[in-house]
PDB file of N, CA and C in Angstrom:
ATOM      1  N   UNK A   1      49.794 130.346  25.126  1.00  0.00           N
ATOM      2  CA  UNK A   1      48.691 129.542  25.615  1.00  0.00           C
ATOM      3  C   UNK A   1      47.476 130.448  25.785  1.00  0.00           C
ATOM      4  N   UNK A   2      46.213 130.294  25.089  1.00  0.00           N
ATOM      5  CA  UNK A   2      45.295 130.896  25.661  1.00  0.00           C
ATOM      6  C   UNK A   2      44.135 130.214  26.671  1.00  0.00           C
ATOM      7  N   UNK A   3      43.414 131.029  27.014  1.00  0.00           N
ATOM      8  CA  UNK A   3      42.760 130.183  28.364  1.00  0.00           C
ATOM      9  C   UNK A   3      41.325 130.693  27.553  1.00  0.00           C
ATOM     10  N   UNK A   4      40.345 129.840  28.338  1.00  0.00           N
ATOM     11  CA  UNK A   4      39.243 129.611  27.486  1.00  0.00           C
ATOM     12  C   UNK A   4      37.967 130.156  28.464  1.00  0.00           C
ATOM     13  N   UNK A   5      36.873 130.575  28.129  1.00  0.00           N
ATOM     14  CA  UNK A   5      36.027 130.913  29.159  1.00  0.00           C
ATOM     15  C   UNK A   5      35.988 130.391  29.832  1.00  0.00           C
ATOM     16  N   UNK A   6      35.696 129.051  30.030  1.00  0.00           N
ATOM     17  CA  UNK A   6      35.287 128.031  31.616  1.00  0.00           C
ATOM     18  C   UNK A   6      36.176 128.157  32.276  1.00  0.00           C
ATOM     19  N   UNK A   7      37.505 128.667  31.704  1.00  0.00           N
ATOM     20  CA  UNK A   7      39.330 128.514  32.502  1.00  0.00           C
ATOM     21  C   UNK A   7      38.567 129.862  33.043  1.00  0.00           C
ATOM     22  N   UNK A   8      38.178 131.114  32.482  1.00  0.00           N
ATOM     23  CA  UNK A   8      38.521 132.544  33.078  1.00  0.00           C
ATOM     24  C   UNK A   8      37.460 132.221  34.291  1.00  0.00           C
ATOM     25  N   UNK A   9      36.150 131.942  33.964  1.00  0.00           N
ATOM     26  CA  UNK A   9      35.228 131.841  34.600  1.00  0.00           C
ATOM     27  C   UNK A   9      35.785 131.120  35.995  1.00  0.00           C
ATOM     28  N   UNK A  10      35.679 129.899  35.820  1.00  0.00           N
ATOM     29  CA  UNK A  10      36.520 128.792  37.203  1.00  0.00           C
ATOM     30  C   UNK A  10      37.550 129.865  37.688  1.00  0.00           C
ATOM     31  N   UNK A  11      38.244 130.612  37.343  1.00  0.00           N
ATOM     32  CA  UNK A  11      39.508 131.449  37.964  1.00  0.00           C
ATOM     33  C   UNK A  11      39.042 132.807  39.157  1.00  0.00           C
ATOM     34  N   UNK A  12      37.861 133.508  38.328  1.00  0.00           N
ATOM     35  CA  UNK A  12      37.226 134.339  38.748  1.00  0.00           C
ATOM     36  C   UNK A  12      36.392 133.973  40.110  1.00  0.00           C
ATOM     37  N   UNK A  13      36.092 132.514  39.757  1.00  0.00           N
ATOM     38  CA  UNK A  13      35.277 131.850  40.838  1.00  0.00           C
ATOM     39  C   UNK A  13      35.924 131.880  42.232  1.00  0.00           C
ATOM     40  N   UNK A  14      37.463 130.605  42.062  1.00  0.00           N
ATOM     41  CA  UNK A  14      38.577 130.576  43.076  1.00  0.00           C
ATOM     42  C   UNK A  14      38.526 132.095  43.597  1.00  0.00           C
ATOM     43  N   UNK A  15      39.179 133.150  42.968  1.00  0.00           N
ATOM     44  CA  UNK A  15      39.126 134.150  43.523  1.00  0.00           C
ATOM     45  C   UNK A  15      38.022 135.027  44.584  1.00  0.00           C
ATOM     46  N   UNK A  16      37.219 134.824  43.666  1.00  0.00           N
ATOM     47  CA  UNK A  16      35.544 135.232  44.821  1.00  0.00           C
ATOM     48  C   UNK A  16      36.063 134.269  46.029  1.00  0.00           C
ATOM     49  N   UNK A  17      36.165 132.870  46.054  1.00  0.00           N
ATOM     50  CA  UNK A  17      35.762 132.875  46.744  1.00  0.00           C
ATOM     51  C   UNK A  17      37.215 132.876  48.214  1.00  0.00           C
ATOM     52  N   UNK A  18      38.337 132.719  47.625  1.00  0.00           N
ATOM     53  CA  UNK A  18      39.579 133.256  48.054  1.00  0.00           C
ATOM     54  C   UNK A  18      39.115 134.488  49.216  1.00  0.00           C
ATOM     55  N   UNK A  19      38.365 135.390  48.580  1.00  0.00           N
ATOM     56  CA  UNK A  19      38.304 136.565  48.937  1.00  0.00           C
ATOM     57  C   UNK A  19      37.355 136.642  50.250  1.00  0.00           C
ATOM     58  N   UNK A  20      36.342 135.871  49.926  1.00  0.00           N
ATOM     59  CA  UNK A  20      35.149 135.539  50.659  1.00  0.00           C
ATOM     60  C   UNK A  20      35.567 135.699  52.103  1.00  0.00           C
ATOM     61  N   UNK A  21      36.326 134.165  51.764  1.00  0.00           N
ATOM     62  CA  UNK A  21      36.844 133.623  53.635  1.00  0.00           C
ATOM     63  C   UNK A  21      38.004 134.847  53.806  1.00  0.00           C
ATOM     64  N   UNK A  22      38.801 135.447  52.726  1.00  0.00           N
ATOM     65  CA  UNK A  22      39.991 136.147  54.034  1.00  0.00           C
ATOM     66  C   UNK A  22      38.688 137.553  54.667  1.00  0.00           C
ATOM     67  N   UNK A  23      38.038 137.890  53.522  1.00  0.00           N
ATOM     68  CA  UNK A  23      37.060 138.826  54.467  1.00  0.00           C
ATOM     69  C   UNK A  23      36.683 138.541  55.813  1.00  0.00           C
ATOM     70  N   UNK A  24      36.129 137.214  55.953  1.00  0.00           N
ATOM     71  CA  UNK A  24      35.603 136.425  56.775  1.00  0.00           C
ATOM     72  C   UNK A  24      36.301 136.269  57.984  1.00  0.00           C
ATOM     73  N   UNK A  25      37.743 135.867  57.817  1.00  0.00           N
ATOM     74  CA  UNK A  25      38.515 135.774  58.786  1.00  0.00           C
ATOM     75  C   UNK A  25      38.758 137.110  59.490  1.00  0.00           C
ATOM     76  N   UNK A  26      39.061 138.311  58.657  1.00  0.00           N
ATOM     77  CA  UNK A  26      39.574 139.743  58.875  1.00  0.00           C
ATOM     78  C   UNK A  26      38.786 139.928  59.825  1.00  0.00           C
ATOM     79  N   UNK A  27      37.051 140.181  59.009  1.00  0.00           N
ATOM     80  CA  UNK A  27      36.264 140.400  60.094  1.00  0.00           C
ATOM     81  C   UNK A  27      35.988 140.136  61.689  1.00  0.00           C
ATOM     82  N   UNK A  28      36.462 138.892  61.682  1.00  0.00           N
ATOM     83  CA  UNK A  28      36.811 137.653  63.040  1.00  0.00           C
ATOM     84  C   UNK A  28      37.278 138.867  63.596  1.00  0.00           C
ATOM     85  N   UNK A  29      38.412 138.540  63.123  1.00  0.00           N
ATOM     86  CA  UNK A  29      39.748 139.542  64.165  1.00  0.00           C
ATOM     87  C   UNK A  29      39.583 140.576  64.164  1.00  0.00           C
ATOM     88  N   UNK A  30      38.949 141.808  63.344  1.00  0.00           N
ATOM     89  CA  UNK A  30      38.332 142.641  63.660  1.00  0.00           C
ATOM     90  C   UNK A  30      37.892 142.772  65.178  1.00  0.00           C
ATOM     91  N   UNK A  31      36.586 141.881  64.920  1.00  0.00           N
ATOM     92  CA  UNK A  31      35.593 142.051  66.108  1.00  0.00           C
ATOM     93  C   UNK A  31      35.729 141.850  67.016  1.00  0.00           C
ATOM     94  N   UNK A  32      37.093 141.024  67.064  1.00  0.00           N
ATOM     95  CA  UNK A  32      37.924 140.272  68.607  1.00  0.00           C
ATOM     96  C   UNK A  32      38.505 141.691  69.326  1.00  0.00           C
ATOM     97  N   UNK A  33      39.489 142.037  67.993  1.00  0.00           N
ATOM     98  CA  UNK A  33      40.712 143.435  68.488  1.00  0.00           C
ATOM     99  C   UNK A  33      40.736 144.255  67.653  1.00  0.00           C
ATOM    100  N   UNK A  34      41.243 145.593  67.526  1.00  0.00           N
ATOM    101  CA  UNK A  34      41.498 146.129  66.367  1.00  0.00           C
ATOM    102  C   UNK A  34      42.927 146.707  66.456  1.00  0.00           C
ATOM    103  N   UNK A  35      43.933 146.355  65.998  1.00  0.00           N
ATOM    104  CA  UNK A  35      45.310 147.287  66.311  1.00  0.00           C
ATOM    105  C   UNK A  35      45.256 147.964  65.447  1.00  0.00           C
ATOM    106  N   UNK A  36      45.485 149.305  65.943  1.00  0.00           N
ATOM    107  CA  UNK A  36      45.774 150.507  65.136  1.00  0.00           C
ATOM    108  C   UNK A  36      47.722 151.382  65.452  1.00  0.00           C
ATOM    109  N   UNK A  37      48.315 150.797  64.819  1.00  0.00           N
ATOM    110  CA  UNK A  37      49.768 151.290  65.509  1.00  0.00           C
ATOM    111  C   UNK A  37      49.977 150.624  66.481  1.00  0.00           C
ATOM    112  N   UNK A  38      51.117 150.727  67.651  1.00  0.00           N
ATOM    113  CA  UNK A  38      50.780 150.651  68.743  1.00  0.00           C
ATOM    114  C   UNK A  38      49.684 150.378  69.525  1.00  0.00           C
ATOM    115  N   UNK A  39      48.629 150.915  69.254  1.00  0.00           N
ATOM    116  CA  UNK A  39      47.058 151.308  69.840  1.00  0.00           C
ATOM    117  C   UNK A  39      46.153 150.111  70.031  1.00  0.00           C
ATOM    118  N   UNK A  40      45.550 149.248  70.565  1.00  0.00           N
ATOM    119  CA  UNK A  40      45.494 148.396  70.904  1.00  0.00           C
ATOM    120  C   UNK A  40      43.746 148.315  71.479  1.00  0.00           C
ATOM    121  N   UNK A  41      42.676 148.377  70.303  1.00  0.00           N
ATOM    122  CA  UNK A  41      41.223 148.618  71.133  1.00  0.00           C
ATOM    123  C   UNK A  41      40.551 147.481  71.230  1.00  0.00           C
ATOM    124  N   UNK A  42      40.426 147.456  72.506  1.00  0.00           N
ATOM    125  CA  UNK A  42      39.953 146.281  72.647  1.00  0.00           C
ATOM    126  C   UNK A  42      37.993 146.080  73.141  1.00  0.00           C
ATOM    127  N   UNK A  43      37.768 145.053  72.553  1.00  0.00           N
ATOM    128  CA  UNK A  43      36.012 144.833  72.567  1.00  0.00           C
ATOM    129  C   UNK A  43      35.441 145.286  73.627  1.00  0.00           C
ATOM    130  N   UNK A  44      34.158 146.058  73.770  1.00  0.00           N
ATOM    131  CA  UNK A  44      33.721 146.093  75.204  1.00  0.00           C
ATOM    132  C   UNK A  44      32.915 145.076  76.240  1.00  0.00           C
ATOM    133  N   UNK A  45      32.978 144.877  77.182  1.00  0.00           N
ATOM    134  CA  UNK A  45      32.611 143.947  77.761  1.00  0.00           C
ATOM    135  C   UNK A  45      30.897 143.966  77.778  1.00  0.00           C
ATOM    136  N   UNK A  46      30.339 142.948  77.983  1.00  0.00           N
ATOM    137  CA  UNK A  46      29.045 142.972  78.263  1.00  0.00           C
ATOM    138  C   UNK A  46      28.406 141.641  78.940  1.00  0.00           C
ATOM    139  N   UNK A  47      27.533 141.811  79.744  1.00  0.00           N
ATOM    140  CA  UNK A  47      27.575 140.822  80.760  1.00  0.00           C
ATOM    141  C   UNK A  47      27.753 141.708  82.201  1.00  0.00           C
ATOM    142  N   UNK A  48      28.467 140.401  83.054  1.00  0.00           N
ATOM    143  CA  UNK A  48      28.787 140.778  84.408  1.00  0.00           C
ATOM    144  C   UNK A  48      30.497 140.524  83.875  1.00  0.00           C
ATOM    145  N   UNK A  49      31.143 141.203  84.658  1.00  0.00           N
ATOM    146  CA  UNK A  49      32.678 140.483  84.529  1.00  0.00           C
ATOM    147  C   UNK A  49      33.015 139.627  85.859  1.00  0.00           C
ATOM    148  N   UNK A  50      32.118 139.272  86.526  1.00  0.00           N
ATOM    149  CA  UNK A  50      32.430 139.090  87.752  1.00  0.00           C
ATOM    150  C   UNK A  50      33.242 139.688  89.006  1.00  0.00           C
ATOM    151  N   UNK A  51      34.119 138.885  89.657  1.00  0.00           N
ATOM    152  CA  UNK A  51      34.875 139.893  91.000  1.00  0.00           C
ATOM    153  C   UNK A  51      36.120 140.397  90.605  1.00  0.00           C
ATOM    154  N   UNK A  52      36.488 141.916  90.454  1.00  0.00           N
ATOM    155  CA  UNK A  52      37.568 142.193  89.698  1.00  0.00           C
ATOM    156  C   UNK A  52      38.188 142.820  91.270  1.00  0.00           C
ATOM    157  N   UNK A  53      39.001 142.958  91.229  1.00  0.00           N
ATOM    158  CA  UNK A  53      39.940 144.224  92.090  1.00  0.00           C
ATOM    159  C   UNK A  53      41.166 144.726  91.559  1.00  0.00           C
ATOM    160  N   UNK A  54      41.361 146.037  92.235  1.00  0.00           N
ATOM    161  CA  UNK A  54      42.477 147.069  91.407  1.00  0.00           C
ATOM    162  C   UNK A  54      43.544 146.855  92.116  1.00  0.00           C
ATOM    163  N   UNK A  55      44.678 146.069  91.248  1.00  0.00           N
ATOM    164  CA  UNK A  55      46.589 146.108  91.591  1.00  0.00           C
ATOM    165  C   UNK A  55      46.640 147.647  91.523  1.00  0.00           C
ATOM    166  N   UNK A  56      47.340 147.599  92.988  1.00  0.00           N
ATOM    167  CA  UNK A  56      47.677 149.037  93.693  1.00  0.00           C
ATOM    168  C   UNK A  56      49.035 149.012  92.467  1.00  0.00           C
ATOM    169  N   UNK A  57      49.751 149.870  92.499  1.00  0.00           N
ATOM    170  CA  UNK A  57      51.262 150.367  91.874  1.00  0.00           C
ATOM    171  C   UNK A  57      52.308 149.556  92.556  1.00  0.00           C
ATOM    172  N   UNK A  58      52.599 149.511  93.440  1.00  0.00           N
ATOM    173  CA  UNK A  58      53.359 148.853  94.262  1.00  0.00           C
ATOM    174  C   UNK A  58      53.530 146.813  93.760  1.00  0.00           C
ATOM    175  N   UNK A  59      51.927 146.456  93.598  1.00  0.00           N
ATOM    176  CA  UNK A  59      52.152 145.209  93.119  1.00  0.00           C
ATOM    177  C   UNK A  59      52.831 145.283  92.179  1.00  0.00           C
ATOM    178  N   UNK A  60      51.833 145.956  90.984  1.00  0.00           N
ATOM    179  CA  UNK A  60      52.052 145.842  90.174  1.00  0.00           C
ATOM    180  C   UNK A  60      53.814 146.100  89.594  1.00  0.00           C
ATOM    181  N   UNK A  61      54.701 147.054  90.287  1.00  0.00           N
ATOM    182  CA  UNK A  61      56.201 147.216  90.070  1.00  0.00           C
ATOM    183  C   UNK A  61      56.401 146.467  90.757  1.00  0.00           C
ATOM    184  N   UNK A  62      56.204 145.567  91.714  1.00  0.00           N
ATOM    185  CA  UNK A  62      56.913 144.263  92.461  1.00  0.00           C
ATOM    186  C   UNK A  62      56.967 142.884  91.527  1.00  0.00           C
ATOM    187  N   UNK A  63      55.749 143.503  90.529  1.00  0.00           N
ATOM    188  CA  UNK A  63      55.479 141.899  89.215  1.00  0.00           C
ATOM    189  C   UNK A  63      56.332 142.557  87.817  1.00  0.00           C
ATOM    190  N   UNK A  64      56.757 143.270  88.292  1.00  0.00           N
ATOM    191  CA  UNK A  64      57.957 143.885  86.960  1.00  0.00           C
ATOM    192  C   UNK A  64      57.225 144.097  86.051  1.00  0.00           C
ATOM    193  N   UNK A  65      55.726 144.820  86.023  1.00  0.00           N
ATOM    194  CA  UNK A  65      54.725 145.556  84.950  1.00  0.00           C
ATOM    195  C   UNK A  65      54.594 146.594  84.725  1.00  0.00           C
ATOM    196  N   UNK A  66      55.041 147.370  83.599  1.00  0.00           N
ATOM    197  CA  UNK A  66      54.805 148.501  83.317  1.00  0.00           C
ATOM    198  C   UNK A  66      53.445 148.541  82.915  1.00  0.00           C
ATOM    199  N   UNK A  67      52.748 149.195  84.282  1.00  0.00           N
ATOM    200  CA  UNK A  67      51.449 149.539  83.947  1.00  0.00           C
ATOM    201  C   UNK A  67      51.326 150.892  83.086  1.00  0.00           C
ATOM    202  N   UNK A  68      51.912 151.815  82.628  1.00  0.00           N
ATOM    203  CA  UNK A  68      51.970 152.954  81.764  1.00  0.00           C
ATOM    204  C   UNK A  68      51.751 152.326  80.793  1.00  0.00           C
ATOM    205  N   UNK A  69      52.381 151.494  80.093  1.00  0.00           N
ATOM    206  CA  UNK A  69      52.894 150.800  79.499  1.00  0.00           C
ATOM    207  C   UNK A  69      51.699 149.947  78.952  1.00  0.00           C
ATOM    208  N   UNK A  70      51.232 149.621  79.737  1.00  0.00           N
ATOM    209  CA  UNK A  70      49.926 148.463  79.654  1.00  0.00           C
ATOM    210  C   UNK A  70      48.730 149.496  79.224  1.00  0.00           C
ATOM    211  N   UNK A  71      48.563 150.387  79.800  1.00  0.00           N
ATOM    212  CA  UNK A  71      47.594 150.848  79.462  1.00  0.00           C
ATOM    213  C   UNK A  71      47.707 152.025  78.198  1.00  0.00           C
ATOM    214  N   UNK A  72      48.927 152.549  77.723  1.00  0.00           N
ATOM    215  CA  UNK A  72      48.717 152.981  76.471  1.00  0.00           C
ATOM    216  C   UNK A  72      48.870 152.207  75.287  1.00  0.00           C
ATOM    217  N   UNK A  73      49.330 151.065  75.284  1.00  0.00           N
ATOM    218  CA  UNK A  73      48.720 150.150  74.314  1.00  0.00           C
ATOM    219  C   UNK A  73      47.378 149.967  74.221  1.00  0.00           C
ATOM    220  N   UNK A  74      46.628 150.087  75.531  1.00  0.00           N
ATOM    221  CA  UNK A  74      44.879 150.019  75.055  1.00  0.00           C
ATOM    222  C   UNK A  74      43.700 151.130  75.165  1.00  0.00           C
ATOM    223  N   UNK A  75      44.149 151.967  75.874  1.00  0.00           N
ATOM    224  CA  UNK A  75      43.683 153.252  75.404  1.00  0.00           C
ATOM    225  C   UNK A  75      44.518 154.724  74.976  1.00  0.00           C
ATOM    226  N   UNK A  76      45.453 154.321  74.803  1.00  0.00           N
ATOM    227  CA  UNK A  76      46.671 155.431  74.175  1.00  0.00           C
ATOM    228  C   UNK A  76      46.789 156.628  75.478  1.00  0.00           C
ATOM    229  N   UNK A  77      46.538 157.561  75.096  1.00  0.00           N
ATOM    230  CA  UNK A  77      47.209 158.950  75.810  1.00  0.00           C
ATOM    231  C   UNK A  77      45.956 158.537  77.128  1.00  0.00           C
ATOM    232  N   UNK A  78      45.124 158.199  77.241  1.00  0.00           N
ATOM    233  CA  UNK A  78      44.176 158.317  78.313  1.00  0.00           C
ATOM    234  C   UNK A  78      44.653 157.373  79.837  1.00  0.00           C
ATOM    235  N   UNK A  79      45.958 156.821  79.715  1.00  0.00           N
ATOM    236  CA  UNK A  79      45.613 155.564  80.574  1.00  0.00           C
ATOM    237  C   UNK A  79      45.678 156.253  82.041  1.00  0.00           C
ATOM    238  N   UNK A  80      45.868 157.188  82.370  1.00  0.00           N
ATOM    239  CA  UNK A  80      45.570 157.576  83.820  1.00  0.00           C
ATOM    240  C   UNK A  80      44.261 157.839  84.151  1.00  0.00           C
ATOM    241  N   UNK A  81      43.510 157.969  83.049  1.00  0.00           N
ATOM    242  CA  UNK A  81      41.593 157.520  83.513  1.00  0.00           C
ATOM    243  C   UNK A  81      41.640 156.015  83.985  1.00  0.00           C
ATOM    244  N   UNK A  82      42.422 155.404  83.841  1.00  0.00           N
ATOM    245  CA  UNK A  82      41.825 153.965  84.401  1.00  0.00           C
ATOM    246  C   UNK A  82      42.816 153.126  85.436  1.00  0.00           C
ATOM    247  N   UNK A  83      42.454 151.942  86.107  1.00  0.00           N
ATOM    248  CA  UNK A  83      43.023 151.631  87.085  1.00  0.00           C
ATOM    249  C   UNK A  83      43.389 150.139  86.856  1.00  0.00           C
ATOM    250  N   UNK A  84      44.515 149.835  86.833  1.00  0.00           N
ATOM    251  CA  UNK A  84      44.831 148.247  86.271  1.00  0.00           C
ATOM    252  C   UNK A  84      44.033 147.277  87.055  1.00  0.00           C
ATOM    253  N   UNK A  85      43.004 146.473  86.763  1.00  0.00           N
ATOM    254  CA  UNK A  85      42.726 145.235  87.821  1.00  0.00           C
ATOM    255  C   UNK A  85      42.294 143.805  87.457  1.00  0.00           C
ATOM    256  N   UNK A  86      42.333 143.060  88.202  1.00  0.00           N
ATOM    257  CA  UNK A  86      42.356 141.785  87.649  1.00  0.00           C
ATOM    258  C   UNK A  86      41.048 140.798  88.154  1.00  0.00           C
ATOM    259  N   UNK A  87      40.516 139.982  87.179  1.00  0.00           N
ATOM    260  CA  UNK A  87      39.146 139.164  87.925  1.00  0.00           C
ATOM    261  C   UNK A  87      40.021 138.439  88.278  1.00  0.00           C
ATOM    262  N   UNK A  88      38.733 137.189  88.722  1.00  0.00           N
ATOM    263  CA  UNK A  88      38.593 135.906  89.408  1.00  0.00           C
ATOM    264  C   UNK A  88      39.535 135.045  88.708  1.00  0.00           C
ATOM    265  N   UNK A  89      39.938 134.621  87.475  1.00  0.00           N
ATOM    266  CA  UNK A  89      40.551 133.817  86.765  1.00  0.00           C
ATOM    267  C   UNK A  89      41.665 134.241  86.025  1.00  0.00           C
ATOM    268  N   UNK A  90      42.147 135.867  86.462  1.00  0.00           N
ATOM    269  CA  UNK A  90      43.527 136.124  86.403  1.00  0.00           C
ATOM    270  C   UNK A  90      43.480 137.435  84.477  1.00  0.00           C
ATOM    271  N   UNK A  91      42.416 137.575  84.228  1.00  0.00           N
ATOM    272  CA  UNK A  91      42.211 138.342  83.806  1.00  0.00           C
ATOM    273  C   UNK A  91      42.033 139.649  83.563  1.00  0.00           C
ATOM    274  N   UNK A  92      42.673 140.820  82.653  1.00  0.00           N
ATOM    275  CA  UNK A  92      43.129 142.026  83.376  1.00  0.00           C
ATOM    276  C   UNK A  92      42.211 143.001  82.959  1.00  0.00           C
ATOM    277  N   UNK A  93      42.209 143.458  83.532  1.00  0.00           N
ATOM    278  CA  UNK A  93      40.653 144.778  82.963  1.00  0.00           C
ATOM    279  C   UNK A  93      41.273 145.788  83.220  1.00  0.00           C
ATOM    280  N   UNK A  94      40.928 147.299  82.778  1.00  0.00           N
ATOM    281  CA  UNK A  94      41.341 148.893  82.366  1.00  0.00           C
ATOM    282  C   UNK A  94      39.563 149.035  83.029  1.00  0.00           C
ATOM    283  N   UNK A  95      39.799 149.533  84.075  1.00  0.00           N
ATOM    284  CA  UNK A  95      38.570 149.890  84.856  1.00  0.00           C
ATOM    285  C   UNK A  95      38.724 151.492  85.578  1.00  0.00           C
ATOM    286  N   UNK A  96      37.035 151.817  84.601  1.00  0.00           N
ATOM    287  CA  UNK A  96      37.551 153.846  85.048  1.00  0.00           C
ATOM    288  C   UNK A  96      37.628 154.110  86.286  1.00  0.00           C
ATOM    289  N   UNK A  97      38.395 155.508  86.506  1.00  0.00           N
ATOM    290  CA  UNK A  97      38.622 155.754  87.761  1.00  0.00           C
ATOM    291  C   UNK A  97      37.412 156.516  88.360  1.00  0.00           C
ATOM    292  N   UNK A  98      37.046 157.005  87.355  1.00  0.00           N
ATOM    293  CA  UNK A  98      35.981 158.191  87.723  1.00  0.00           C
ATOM    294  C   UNK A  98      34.413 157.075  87.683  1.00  0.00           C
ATOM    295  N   UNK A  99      33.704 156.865  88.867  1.00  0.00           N
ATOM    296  CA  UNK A  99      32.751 156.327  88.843  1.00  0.00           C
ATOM    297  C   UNK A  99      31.490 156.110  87.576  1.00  0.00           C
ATOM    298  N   UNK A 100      31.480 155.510  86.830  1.00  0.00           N
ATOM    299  CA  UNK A 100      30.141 155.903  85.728  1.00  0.00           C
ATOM    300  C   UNK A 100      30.826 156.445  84.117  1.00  0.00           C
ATOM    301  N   UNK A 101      32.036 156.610  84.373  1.00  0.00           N
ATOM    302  CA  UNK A 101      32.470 157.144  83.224  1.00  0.00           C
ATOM    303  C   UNK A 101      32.923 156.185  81.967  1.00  0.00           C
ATOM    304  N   UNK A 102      32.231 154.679  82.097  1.00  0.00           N
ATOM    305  CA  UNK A 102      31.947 153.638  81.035  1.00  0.00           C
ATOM    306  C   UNK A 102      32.712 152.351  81.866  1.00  0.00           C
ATOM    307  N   UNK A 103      32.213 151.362  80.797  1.00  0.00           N
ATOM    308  CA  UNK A 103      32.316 150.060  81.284  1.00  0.00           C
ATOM    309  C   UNK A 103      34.002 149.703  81.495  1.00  0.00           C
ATOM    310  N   UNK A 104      34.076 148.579  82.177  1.00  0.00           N
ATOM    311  CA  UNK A 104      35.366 147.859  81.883  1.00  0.00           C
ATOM    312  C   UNK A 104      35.873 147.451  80.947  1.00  0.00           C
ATOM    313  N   UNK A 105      37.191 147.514  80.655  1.00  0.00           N
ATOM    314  CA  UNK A 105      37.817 147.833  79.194  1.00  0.00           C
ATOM    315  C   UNK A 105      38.920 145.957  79.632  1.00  0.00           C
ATOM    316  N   UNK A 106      38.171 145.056  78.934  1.00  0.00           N
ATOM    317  CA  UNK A 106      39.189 143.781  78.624  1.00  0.00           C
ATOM    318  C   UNK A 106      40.512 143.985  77.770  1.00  0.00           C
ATOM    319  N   UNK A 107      41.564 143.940  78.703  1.00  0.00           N
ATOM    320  CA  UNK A 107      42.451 143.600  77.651  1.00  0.00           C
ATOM    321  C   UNK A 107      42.994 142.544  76.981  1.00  0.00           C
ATOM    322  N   UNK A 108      42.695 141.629  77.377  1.00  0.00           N
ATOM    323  CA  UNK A 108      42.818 140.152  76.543  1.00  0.00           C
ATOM    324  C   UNK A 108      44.125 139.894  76.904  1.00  0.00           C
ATOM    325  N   UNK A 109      44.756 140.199  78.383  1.00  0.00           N
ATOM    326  CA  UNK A 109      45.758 139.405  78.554  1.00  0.00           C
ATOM    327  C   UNK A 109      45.508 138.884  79.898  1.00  0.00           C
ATOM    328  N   UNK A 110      46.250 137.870  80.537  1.00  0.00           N
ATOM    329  CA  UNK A 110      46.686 137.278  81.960  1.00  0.00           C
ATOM    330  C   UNK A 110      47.598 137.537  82.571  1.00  0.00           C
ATOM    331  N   UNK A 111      47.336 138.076  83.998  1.00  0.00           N
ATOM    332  CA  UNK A 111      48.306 138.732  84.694  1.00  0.00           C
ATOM    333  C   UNK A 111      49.737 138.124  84.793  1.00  0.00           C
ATOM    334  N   UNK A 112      49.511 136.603  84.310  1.00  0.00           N
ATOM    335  CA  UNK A 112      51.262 136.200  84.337  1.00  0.00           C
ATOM    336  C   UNK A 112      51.576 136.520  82.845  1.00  0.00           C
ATOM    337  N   UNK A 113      51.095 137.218  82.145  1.00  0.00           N
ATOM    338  CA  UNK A 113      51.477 137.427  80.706  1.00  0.00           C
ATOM    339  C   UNK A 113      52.009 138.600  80.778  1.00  0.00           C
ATOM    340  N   UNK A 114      51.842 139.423  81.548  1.00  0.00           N
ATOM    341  CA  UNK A 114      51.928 141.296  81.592  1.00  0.00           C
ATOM    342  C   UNK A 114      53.701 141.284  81.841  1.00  0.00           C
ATOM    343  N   UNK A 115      53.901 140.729  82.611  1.00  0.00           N
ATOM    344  CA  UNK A 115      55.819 141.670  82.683  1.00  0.00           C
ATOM    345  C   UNK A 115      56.681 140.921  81.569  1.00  0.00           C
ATOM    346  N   UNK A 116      56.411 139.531  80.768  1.00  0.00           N
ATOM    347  CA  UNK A 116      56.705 139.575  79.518  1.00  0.00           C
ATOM    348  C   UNK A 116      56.205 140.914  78.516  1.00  0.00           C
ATOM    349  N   UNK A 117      54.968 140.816  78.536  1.00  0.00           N
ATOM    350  CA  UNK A 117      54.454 141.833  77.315  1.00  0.00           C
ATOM    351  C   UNK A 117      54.991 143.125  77.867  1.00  0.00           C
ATOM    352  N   UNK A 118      55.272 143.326  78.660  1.00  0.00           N
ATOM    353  CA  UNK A 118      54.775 144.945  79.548  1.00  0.00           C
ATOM    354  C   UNK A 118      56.034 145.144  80.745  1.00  0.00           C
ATOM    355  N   UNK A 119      57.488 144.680  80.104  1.00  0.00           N
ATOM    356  CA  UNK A 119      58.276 144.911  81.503  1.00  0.00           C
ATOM    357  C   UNK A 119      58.440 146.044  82.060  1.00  0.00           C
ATOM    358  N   UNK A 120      58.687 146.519  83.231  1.00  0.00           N
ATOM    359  CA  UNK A 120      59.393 147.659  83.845  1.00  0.00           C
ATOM    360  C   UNK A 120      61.150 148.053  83.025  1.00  0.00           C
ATOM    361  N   UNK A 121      61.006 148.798  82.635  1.00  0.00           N
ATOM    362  CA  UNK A 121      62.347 149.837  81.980  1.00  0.00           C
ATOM    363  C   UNK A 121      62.136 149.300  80.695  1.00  0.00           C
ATOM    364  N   UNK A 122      61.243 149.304  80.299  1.00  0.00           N
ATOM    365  CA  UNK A 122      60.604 149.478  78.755  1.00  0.00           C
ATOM    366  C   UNK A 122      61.922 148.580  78.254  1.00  0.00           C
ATOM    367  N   UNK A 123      61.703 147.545  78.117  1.00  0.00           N
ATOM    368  CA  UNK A 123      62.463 146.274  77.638  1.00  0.00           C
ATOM    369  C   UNK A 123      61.616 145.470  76.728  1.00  0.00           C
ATOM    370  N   UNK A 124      60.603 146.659  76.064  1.00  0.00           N
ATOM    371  CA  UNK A 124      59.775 145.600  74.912  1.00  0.00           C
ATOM    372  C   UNK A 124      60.109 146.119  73.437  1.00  0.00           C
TER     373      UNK A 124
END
């Protein structure tokens, strides 16, 4: 069977534009998250985040969360620069310890999501 220009042409087309949208989509998710391995970077915030406060250790192992755990998925070897805490609507932020040393780091999960994703005795 041979195929005829308007066939190659129309084919070449589908493809462009095949290509178009998965770019399109990639990019999306890109700009949302980027997983790299394990590694887990997540967008920086901008705005206000509103009223956050920092889960002491104690909660946080009473909610069966491996906060180690939580936080080297989103900033890898660094997570003792930051302090697990949660806003107003149950949202978890990677907030530095050291005053000024950059913004709040969203991780795009909910605190009833963390000891599924994130149990204590590494059960993930």
């Amino acid at each position: 069977m041979t195929t005829t220009t308007a066939q190659t042409s129309e084919a070449r087309s589908s493809h462009r534009l095949y290509f178009a949208v998965l770019f399109s989509l990639l990019s999306v998710v890109m700009l949302t998250s980027v997983a790299v391995g394990d590694l887990l970077v997540a967008p920086k915030v901008t705005g206000n985040i509103g009223n956050v406060r920092k889960l002491k250790d104690a909660r946080l192992k009473s909610l069966g969360i491996d906060a180690e755990d939580l936080k080297k998925s989103i900033v890898g070897n660094g997570g003792s620069r930051f302090n697990v805490s949660v806003g107003d609507s149950g949202e978890v932020f990677l907030i530095p310890v050291k005053k000024g040393a950059g913004p709040p780091i969203p991780t795009g999960f909910k605190l009833d999501e963390l000891p599924n994703l994130f149990p204590r005795g590494g059960g993930r």
